[in-house]
Structure formats: C-alpha cells, structure tokens
N, C-alpha and C. Protein backbone atom coordinates (compact mmCIF):
# COMPACT_ATOMS: atom_id res chain seq x y z
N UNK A 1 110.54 10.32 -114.24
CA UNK A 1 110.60 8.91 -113.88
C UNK A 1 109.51 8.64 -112.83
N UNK A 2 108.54 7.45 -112.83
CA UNK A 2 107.78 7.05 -112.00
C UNK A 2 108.70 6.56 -110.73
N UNK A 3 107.89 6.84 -109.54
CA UNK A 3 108.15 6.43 -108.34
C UNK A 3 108.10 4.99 -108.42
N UNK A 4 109.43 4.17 -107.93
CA UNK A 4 109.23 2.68 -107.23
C UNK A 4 108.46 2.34 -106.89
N UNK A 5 107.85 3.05 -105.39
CA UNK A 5 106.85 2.98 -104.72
C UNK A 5 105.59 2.62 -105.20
N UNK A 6 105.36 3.70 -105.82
CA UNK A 6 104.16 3.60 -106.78
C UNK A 6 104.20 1.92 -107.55
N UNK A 7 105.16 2.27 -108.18
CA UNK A 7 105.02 0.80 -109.13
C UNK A 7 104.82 -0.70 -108.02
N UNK A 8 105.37 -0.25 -106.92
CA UNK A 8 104.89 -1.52 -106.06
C UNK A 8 103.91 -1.88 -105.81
N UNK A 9 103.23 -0.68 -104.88
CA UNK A 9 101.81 -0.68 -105.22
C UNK A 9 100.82 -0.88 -105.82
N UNK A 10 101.71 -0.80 -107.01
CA UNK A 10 100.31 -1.13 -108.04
C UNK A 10 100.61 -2.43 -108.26
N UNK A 11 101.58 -3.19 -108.01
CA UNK A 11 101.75 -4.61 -108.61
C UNK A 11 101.34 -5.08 -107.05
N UNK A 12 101.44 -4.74 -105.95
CA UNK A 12 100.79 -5.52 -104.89
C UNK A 12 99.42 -5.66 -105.01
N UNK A 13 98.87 -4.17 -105.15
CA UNK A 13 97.15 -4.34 -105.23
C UNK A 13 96.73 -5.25 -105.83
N UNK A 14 97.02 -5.34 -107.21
CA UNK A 14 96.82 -6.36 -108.29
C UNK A 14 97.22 -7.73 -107.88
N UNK A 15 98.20 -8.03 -107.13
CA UNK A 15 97.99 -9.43 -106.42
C UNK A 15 97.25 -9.71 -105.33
N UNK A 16 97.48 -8.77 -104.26
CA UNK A 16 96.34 -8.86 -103.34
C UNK A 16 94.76 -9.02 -103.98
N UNK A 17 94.62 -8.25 -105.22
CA UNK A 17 93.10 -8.41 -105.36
C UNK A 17 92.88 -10.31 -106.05
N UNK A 18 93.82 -10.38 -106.49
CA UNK A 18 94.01 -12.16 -107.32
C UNK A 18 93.82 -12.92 -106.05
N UNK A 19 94.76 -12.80 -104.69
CA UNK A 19 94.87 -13.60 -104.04
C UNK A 19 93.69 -13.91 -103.42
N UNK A 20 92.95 -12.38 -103.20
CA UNK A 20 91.82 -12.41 -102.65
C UNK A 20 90.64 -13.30 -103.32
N UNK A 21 90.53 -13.25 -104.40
CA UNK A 21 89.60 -14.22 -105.39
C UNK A 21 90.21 -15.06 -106.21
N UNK A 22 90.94 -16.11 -105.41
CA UNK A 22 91.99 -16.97 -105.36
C UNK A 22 91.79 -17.59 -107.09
N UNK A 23 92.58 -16.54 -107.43
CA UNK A 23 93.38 -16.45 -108.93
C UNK A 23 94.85 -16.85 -108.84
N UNK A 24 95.12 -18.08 -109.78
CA UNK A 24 96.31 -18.47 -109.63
C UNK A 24 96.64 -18.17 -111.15
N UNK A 25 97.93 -17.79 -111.22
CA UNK A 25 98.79 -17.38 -110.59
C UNK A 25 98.53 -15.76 -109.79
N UNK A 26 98.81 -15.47 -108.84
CA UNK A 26 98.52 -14.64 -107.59
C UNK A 26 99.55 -13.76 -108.01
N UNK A 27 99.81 -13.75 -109.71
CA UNK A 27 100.90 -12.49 -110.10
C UNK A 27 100.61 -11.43 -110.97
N UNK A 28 101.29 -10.29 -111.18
CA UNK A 28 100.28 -9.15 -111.76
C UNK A 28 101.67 -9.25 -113.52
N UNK A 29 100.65 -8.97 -114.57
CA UNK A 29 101.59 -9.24 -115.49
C UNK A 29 101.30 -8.12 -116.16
N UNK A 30 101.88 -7.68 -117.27
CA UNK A 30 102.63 -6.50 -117.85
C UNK A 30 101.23 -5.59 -118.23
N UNK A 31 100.26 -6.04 -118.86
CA UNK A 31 99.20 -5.58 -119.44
C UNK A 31 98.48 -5.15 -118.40
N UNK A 32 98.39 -5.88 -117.14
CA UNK A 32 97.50 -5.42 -115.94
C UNK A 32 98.04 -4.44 -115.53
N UNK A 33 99.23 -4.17 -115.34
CA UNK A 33 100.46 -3.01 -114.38
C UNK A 33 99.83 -1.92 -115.33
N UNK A 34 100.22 -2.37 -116.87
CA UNK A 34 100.17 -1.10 -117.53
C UNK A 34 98.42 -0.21 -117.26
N UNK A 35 97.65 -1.09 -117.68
CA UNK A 35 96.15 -0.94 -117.53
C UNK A 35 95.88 -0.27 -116.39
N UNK A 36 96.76 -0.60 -115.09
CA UNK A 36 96.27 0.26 -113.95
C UNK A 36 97.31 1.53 -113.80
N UNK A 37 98.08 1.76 -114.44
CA UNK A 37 99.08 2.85 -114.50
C UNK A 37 98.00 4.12 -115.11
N UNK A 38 97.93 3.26 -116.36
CA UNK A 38 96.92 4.00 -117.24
C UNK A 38 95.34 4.82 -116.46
N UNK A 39 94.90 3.90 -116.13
CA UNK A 39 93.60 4.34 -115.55
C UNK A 39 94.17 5.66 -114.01
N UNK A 40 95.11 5.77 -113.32
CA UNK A 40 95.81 6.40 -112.57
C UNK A 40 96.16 7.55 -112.97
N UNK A 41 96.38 7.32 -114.32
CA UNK A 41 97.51 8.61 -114.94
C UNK A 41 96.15 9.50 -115.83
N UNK A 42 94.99 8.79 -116.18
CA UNK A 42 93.66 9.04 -116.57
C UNK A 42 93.01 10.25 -115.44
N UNK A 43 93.09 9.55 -113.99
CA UNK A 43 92.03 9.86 -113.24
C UNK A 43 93.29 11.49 -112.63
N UNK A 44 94.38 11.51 -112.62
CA UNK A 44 94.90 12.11 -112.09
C UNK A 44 95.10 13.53 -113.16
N UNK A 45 95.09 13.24 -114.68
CA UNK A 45 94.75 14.31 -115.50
C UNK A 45 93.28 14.97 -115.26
N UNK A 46 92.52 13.97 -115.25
CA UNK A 46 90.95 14.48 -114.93
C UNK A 46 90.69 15.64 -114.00
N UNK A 47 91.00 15.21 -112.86
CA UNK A 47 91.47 16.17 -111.44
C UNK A 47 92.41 16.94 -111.95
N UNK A 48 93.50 17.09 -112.76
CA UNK A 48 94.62 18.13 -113.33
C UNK A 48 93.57 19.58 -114.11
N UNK A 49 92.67 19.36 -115.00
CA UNK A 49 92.08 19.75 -115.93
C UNK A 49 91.11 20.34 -114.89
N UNK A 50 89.99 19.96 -114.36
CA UNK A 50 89.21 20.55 -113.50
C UNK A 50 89.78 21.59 -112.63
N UNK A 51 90.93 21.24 -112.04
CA UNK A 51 91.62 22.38 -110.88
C UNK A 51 92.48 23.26 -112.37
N UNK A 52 92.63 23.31 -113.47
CA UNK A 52 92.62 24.13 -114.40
C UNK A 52 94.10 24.45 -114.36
N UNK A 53 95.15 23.08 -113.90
CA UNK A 53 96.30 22.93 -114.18
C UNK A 53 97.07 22.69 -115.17
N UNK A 54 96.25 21.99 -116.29
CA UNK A 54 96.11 21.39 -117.41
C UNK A 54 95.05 22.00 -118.63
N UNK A 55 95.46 22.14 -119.69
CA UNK A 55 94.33 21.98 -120.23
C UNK A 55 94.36 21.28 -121.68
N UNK A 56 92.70 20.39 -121.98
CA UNK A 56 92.51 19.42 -122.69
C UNK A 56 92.04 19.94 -124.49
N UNK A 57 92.68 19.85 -124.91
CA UNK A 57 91.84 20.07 -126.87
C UNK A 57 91.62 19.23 -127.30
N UNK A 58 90.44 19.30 -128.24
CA UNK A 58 90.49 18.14 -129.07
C UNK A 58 90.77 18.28 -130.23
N UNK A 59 91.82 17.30 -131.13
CA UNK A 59 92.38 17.40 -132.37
C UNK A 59 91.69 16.51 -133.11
N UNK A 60 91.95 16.24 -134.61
CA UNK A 60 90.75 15.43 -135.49
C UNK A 60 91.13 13.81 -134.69
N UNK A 61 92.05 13.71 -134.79
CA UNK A 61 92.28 11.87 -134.39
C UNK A 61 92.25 11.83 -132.81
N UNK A 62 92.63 13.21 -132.00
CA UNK A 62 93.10 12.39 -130.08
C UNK A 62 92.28 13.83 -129.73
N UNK A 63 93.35 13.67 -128.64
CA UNK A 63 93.16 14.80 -128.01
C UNK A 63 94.67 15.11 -127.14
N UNK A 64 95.14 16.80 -127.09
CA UNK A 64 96.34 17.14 -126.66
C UNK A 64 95.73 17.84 -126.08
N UNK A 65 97.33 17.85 -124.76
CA UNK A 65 97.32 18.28 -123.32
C UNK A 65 98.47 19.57 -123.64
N UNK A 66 98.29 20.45 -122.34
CA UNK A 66 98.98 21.14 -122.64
C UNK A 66 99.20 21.77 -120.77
N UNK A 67 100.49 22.48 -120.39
CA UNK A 67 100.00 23.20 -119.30
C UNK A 67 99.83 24.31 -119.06
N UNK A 68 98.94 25.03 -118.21
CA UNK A 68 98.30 26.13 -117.74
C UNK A 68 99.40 27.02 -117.18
C-alpha cells in the first residue's frame, strides 16, 4: 500500500505548482496524480536497477522486473 503522505504530497505539489501559475482550478485531478506517481515510481526503479536491487529484461512487447 502507498503511503498517505506520499499521496498528499503529490496532490499538494501539483496544486502549489497551478496556484503558482495561477491555473484555475488550483486542483490536481486523477490523470495528473497518476502521471506523477508514475514518473516517481519510474525514477525510483531507475536508481533500484543501477544500485543492482532490481533487475530489468526486455521481453518482445515490455519489459519485466524482477528482484536481485
């Protein structure tokens, strides 16, 4: 289960950055949350794989993870 926390965060940033470049509505909606979950959960495998916690294959259609 994802942390609360986390999920707050990410829905504050995303308004703080709206409010900041006064985007109305100043609210973060489902596709944005997900989009920045995503790019998070991206950058945090990246760093997983390099420190050789993880490791990445590539299959004909994706690519599977696996752990070390």
């Amino acid at each position: 289960m994802i942390d609360k926390e986390y999920v707050k965060e990410v829905i504050s940033r995303i308004v703080k950055k709206k409010s900041d470049g006064s985007v109305v509505p100043a609210a973060a909606s489902m596709q944005e949350i997900m989009a920045s979950v995503r790019d998070d959960v991206l950058e945090c495998m990246r760093t997983m794989c390099n420190e050789r916690e993880i490791a990445a294959n590539r299959t004909l259609n994706s690519v599977s993870f696996k752990c070390l």
